[in-house]
C-alpha atoms as a PDB file:
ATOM      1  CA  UNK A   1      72.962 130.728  42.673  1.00  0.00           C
ATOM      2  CA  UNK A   2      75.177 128.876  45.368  1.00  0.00           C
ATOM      3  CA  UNK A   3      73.573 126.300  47.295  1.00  0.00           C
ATOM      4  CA  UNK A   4      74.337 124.840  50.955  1.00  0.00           C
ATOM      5  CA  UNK A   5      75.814 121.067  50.846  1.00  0.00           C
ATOM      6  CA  UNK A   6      74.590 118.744  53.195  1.00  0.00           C
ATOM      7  CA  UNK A   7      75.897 115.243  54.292  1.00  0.00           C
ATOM      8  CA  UNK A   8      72.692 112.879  54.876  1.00  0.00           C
ATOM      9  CA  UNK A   9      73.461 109.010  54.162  1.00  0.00           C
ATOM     10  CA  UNK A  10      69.454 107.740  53.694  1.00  0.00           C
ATOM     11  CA  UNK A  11      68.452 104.942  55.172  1.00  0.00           C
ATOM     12  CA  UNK A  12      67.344 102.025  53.444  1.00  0.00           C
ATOM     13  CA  UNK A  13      66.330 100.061  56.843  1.00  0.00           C
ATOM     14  CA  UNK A  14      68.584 100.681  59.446  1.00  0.00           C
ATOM     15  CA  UNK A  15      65.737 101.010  62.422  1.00  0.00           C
ATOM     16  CA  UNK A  16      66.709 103.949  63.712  1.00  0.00           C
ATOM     17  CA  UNK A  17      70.075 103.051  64.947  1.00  0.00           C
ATOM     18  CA  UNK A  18      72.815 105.965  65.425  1.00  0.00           C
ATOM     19  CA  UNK A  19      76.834 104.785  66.074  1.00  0.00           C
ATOM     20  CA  UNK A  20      77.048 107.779  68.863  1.00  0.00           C
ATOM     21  CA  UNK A  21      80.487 108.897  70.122  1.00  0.00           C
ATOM     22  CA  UNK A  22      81.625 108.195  73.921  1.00  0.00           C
ATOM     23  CA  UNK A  23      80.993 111.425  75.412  1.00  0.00           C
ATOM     24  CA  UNK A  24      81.888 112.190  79.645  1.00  0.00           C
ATOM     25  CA  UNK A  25      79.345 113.699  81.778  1.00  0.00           C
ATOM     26  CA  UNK A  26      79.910 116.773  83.716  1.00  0.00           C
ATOM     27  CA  UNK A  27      83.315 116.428  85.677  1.00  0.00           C
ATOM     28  CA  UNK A  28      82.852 119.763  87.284  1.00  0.00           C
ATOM     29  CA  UNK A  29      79.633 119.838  89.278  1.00  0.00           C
ATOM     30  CA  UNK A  30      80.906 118.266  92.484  1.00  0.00           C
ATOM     31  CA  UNK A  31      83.935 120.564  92.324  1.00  0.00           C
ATOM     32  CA  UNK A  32      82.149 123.714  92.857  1.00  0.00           C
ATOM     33  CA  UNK A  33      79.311 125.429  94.698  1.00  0.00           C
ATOM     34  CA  UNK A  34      75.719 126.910  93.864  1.00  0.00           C
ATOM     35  CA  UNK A  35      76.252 128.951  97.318  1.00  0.00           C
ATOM     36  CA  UNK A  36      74.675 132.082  95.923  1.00  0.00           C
ATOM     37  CA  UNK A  37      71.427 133.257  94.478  1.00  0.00           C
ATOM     38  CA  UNK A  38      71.783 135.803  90.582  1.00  0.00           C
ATOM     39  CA  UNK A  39      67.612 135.006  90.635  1.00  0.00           C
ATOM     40  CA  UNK A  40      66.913 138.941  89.426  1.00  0.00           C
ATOM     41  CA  UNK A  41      70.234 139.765  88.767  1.00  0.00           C
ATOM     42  CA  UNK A  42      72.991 140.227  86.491  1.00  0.00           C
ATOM     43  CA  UNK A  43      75.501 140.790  89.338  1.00  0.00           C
ATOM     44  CA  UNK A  44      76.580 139.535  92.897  1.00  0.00           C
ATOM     45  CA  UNK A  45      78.446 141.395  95.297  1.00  0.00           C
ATOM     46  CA  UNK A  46      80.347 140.121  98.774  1.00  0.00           C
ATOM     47  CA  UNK A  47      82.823 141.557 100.704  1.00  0.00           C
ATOM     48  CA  UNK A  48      86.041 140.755 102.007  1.00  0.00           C
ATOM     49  CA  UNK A  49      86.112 142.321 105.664  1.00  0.00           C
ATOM     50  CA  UNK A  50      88.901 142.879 107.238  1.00  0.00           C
ATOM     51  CA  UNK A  51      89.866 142.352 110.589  1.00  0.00           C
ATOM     52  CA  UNK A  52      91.399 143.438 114.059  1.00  0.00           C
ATOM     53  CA  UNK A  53      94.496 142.657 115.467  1.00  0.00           C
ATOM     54  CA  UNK A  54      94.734 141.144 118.924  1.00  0.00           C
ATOM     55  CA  UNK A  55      96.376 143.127 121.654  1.00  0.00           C
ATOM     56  CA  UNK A  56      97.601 142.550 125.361  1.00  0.00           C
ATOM     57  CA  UNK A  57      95.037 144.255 127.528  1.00  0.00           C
ATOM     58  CA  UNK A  58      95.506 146.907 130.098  1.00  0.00           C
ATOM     59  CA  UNK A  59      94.304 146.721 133.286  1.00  0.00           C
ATOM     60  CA  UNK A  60      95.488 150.502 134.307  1.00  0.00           C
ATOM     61  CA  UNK A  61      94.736 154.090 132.094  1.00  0.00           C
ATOM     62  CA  UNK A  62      91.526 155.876 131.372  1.00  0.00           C
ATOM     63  CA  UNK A  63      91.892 155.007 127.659  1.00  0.00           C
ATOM     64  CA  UNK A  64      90.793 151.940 125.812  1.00  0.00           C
ATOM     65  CA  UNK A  65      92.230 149.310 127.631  1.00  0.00           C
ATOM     66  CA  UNK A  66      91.574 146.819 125.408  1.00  0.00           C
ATOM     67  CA  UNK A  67      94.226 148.637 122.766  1.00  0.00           C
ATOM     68  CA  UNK A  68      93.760 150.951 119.735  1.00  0.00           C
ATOM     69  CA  UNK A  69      90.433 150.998 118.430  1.00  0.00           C
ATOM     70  CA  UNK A  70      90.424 149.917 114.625  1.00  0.00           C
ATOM     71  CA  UNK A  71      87.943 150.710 111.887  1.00  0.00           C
ATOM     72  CA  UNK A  72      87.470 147.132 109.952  1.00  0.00           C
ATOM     73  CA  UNK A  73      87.829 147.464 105.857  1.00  0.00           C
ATOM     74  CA  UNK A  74      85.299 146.300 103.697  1.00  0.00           C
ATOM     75  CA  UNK A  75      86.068 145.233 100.063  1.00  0.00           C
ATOM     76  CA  UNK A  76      83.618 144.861  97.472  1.00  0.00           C
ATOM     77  CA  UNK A  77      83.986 142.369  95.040  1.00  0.00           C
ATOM     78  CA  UNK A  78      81.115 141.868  92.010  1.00  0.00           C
ATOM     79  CA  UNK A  79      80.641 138.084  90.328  1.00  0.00           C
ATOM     80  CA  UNK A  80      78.658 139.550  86.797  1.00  0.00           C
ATOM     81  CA  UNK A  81      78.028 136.547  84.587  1.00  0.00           C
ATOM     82  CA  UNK A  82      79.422 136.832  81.119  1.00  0.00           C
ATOM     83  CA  UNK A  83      78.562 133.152  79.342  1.00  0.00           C
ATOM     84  CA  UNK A  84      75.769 133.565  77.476  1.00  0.00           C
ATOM     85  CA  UNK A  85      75.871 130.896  74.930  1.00  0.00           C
ATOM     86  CA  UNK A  86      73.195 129.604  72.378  1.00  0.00           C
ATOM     87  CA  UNK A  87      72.892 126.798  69.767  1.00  0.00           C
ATOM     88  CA  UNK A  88      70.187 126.108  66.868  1.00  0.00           C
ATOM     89  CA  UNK A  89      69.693 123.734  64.237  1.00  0.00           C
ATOM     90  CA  UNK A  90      66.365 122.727  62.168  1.00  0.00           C
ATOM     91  CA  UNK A  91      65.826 118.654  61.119  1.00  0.00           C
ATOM     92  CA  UNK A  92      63.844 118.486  58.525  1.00  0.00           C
ATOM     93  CA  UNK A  93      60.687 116.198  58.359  1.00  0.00           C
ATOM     94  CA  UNK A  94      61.792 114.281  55.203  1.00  0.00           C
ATOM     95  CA  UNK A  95      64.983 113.987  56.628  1.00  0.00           C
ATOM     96  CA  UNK A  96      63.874 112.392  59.674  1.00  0.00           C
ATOM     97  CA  UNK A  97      62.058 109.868  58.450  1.00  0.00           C
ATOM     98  CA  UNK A  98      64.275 108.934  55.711  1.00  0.00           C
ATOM     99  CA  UNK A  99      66.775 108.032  57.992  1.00  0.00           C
ATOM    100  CA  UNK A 100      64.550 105.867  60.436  1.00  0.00           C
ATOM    101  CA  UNK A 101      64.567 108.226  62.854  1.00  0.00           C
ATOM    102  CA  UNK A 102      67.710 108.519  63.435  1.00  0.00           C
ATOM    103  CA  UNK A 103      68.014 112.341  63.022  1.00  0.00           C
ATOM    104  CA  UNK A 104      64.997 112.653  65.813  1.00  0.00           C
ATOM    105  CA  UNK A 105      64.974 115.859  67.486  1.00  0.00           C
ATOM    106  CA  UNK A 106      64.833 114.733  70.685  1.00  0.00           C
ATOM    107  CA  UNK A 107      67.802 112.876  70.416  1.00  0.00           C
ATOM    108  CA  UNK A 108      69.471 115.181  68.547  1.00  0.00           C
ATOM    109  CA  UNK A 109      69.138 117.472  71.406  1.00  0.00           C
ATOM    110  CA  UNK A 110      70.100 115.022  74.103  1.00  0.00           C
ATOM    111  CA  UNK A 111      73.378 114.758  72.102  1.00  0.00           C
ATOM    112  CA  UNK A 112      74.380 118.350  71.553  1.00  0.00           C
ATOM    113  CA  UNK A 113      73.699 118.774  74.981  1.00  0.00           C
ATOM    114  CA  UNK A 114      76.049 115.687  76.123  1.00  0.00           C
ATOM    115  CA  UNK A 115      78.516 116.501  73.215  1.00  0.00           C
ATOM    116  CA  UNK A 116      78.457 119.910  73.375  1.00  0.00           C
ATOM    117  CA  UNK A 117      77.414 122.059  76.052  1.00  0.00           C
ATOM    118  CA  UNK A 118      78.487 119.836  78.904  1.00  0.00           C
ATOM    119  CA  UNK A 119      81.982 119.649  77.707  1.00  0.00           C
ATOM    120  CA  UNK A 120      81.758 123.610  77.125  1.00  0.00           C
ATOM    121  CA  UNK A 121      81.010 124.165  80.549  1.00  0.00           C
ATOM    122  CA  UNK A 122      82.912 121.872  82.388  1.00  0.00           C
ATOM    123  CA  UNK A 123      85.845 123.670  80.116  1.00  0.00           C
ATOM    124  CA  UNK A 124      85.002 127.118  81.364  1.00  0.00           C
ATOM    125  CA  UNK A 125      85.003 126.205  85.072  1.00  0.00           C
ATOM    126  CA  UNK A 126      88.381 124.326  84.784  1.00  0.00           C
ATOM    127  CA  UNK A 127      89.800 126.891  83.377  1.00  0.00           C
ATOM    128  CA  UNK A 128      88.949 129.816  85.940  1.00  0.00           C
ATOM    129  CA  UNK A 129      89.397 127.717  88.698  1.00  0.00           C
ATOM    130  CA  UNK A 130      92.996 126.831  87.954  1.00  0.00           C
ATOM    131  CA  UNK A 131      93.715 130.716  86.525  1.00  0.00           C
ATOM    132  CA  UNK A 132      92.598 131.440  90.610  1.00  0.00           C
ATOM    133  CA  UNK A 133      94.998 129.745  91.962  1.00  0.00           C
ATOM    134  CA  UNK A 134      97.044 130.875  94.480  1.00  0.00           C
ATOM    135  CA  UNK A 135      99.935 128.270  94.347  1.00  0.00           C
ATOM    136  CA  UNK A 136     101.112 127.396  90.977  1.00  0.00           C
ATOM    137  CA  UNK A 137     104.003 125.126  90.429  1.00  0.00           C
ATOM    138  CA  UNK A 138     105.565 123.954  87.613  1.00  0.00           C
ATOM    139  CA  UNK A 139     108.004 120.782  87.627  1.00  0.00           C
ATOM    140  CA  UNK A 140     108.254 117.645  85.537  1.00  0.00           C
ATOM    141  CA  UNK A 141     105.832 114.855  87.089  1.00  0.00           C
ATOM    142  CA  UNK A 142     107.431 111.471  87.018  1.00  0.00           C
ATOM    143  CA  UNK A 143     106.407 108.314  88.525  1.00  0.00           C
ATOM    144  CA  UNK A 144     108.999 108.751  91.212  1.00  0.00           C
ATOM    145  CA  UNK A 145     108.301 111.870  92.152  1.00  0.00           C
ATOM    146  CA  UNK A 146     104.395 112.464  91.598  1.00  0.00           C
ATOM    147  CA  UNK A 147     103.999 111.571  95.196  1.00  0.00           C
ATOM    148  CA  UNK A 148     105.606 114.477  96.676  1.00  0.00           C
ATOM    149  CA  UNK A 149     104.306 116.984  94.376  1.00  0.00           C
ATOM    150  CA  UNK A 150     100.929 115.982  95.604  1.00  0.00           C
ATOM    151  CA  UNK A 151     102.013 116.000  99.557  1.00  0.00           C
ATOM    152  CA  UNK A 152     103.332 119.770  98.749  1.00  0.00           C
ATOM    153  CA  UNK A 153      99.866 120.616  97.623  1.00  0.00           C
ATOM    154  CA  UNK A 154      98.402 119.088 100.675  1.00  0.00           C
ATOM    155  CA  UNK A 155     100.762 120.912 102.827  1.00  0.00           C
ATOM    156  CA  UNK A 156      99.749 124.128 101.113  1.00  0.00           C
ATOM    157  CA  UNK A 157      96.007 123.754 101.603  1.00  0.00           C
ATOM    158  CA  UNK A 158      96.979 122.640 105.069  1.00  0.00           C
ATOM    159  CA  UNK A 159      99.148 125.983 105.773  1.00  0.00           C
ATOM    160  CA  UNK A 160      96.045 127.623 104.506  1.00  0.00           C
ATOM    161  CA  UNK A 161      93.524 126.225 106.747  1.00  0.00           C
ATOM    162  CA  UNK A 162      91.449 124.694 103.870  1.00  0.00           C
ATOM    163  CA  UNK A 163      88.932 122.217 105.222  1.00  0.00           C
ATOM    164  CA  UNK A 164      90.118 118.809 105.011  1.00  0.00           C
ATOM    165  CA  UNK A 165      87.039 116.962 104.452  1.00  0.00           C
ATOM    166  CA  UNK A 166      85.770 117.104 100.920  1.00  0.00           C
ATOM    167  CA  UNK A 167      89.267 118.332  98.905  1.00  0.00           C
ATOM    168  CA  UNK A 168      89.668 117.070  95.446  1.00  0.00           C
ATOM    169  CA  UNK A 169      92.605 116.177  93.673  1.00  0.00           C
ATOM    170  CA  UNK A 170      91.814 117.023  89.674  1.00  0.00           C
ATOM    171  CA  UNK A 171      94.105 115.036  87.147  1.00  0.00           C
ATOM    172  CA  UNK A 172      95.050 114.385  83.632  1.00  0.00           C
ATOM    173  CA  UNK A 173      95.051 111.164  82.371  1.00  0.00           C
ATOM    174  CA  UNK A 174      98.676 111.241  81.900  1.00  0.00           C
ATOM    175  CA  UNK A 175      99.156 112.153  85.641  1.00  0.00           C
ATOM    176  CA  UNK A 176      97.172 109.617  86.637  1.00  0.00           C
ATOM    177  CA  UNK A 177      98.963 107.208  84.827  1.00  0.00           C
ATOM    178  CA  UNK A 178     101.728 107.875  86.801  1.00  0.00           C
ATOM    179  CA  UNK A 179      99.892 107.858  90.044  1.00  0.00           C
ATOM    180  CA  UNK A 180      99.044 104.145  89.200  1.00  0.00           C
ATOM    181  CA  UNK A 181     102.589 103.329  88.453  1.00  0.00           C
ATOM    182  CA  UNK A 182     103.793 104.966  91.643  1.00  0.00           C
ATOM    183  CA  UNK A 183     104.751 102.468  94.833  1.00  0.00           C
ATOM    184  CA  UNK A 184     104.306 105.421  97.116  1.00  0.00           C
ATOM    185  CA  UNK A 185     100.778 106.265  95.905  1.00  0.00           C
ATOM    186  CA  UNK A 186      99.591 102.531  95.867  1.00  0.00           C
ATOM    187  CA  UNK A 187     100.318 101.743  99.417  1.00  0.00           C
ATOM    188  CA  UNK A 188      98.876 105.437 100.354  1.00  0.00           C
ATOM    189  CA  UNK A 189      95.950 104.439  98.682  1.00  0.00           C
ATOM    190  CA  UNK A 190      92.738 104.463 100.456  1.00  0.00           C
ATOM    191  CA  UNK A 191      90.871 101.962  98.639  1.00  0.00           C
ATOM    192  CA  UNK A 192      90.595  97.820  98.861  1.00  0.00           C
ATOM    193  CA  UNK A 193      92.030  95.280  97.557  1.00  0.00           C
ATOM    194  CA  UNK A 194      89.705  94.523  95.101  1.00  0.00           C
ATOM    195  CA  UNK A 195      89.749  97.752  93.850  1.00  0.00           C
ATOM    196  CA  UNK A 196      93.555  98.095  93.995  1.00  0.00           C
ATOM    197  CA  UNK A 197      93.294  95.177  91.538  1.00  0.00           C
ATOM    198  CA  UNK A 198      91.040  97.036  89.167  1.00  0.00           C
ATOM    199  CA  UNK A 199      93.883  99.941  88.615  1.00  0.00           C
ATOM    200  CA  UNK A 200      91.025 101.980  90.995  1.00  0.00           C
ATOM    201  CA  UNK A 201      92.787 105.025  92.547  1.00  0.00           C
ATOM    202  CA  UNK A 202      89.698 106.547  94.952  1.00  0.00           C
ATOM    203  CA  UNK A 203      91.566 108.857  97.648  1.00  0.00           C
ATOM    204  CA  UNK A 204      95.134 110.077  97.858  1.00  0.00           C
ATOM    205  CA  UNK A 205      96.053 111.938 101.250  1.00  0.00           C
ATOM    206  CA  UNK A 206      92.388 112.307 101.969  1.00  0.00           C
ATOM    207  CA  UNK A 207      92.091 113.614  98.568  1.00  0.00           C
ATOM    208  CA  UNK A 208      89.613 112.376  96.744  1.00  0.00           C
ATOM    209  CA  UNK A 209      90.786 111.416  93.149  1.00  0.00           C
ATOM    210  CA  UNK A 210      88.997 113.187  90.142  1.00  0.00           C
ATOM    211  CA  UNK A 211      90.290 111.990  86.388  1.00  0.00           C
ATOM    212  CA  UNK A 212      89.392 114.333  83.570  1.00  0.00           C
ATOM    213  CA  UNK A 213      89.592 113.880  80.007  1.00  0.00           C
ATOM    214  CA  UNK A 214      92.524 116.412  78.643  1.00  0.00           C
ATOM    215  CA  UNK A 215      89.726 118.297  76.518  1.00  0.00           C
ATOM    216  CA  UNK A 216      88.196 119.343  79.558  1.00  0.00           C
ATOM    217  CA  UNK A 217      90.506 122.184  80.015  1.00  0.00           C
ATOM    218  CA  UNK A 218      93.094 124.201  77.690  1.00  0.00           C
ATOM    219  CA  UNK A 219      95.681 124.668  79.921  1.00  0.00           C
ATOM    220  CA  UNK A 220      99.160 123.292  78.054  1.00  0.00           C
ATOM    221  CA  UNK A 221     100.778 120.805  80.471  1.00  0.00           C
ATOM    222  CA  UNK A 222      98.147 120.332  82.991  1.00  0.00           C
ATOM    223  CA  UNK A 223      99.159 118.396  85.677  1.00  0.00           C
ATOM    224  CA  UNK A 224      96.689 117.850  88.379  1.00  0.00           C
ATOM    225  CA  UNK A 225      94.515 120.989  90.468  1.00  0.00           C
ATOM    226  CA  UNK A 226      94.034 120.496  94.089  1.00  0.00           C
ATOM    227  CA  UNK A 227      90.604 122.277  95.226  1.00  0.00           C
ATOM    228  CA  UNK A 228      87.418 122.477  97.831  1.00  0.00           C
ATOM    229  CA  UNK A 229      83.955 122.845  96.354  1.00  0.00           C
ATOM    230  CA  UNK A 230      83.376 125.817  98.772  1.00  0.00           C
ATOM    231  CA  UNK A 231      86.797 127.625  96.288  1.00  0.00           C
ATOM    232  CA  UNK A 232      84.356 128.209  93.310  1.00  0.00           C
ATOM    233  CA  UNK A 233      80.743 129.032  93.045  1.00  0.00           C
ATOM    234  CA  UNK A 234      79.416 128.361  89.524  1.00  0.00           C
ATOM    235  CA  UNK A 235      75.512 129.597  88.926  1.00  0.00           C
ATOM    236  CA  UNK A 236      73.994 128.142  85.702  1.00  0.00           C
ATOM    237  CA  UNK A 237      71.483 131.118  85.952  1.00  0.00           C
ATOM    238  CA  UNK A 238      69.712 130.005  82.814  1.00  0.00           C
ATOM    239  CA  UNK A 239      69.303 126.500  81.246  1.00  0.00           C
ATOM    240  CA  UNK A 240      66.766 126.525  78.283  1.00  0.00           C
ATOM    241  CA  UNK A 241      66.173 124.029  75.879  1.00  0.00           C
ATOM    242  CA  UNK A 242      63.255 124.156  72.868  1.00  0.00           C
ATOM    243  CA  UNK A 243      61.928 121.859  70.020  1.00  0.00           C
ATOM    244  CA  UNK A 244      59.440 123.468  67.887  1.00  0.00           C
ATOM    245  CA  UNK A 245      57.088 121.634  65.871  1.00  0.00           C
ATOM    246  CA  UNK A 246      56.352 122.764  62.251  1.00  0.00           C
ATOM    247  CA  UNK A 247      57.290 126.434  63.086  1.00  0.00           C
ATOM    248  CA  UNK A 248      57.050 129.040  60.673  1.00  0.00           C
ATOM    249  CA  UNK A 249      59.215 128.279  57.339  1.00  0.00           C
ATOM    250  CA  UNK A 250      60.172 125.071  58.612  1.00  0.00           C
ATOM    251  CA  UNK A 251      58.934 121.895  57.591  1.00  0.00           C
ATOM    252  CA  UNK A 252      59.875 119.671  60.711  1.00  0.00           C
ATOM    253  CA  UNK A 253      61.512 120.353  64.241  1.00  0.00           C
ATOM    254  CA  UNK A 254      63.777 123.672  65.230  1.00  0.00           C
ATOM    255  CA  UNK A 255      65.644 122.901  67.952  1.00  0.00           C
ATOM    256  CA  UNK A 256      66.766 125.893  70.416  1.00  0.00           C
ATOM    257  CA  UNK A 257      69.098 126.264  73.553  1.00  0.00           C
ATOM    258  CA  UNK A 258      70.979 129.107  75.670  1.00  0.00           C
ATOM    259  CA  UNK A 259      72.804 128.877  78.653  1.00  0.00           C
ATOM    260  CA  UNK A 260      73.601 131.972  80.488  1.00  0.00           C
ATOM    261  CA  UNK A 261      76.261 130.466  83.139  1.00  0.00           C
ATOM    262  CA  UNK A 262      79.717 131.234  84.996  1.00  0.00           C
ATOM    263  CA  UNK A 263      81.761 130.924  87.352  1.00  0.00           C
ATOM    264  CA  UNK A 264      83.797 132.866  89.961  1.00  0.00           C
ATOM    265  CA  UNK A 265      86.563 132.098  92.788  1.00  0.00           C
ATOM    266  CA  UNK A 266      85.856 134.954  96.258  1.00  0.00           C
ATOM    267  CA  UNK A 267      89.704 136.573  96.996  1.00  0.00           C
ATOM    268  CA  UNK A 268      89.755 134.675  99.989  1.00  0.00           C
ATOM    269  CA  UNK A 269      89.181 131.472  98.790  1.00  0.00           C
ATOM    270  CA  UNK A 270      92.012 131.124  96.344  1.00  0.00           C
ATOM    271  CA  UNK A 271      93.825 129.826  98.798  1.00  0.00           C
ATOM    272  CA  UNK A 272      92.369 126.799  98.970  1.00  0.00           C
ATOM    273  CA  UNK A 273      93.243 125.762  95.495  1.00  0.00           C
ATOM    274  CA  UNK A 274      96.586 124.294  93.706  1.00  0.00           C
ATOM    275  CA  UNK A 275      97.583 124.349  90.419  1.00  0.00           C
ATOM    276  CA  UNK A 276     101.145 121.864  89.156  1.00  0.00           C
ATOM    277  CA  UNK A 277     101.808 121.944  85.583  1.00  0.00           C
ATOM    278  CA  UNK A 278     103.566 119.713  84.042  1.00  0.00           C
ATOM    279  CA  UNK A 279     106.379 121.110  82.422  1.00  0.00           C
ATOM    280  CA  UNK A 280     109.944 122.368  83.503  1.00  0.00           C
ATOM    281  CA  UNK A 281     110.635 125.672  85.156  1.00  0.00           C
ATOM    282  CA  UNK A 282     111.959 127.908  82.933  1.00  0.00           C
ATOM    283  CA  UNK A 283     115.001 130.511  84.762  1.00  0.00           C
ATOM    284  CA  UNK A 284     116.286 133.657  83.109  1.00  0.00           C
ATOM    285  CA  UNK A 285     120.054 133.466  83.309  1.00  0.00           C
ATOM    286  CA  UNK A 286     122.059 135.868  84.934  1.00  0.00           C
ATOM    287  CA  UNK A 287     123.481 138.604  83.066  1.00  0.00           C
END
């Protein structure tokens, strides 16, 4: 009869103390929106009207004279949430207090939902946002040239009308280590002194700077993202987190979560965000 194994190191007196890993809060909140409601529903839909041209107007004829008369388009376009995730585990009663407490349910649940679904989340959004993009570029990012590649994104946005106020510039922690060892950046830098001296990097081109850890996203060679909040709405329709006490067949605490949870970038927003990777452009040759 096979058995499960499990890995408990008991505690002689330890009182309660757990060596927990460094762990990032959310890095995506403040780069998207929560500007519509799925309270009832599965599915959102908006539309993407079109518009009409502008013509010269005529002051003679028996027509229009304001020009053709146009019939305005109306796209449909449904958000339908597709992350429904889930996570349980039991702690045994025994267990728990043989280890001073440390494998507390409580905390136990604090941490998978730092460790875990955070992370998981903040993943998810990354990854749509910069797969929405409407500019991607790839070029090596050097510490010479990081500070044009980040003007061209500006000047992008800009050509799209993308508000100015509230942009954010999303980086790797390799990328920013070149920002920091860029002149250009550091006298661009909106930031004091005493910050400057800290190795702080707050706002680049209005831009306000947003480091990520590289496990927030799986996109090989990511560079930085250049986006507005308003790009992305993300609902997290569904939050749910349970500890029950002595249910049935357990002897001690079953924990219980879901998160039901996406996110989604409107056609006409995609414009307003900028993916560089950092990698060389690859060009077929010429036959």
């Amino acid at each position: 009869m096979s058995s499960t194994t499990r890995t408990i190191n008991y505690a002689t007196k330890y009182h309660g103390a757990v060596d927990e890993r460094f762990k990032t809060d959310s890095v995506s909140n403040d780069i998207v929106n929560q500007n519509y409601d799925w309270v009832g529903a599965k599915t959102v839909a908006i539309y993407n009207v079109s518009t009409a041209d502008m013509n010269d107007y005529n002051r003679t004829g028996n027509i229009s004279r304001y020009g053709v008369i146009e019939n305005l388009d109306a796209e449909k376009q449904e958000m339908v949430l597709s992350q429904d995730r889930s996570f349980t585990f039991a702690i045994d009663k025994m267990d728990e207090d043989e280890t001073a407490g440390a494998l507390e349910a409580g905390k136990a649940l604090a941490r998978q939902i730092r460790e875990k679904v955070i992370p998981e989340v903040d993943k998810y959004r990354i990854n749509k946002i910069a797969a929405e993009a409407k500019t991607k570029k790839k070029a090596v990012l050097t510490k010479d040239n990081i500070y044009d590649a980040l003007l061209d994104a500006t000047v992008a946005l800009d050509n799209a009308e993308v508000p100015v106020v509230d942009r954010v510039l999303v980086v790797s922690p390799k990328t920013f280590k070149l920002m920091k060892a860029s002149k250009d950046i550091v006298m661009d830098t909106e930031i004091g002194q005493e910050e400057r001296n800290r190795g702080t990097i707050a706002y680049v081109d209005g831009m306000r700077v947003k480091r990520i850890p590289s496990s927030r996203t799986s996109i090989e060679n990511f560079g930085f993202l250049v986006t507005h909040p308003s790009c992305t709405t993300a609902p997290v329709k569904l939050a749910e987190y349970k500890i029950h006490k002595d249910p049935v067949g357990i002897s001690g605490s079953l924990v219980e979560g879901r998160v039901y949870y996406d996110a989604f970038v409107p056609k006409n927003k995609k414009d307003g965000i900028y993916l560089h990777l950092d990698e060389q452009e690859t060009t077929t040759p010429t036959p």
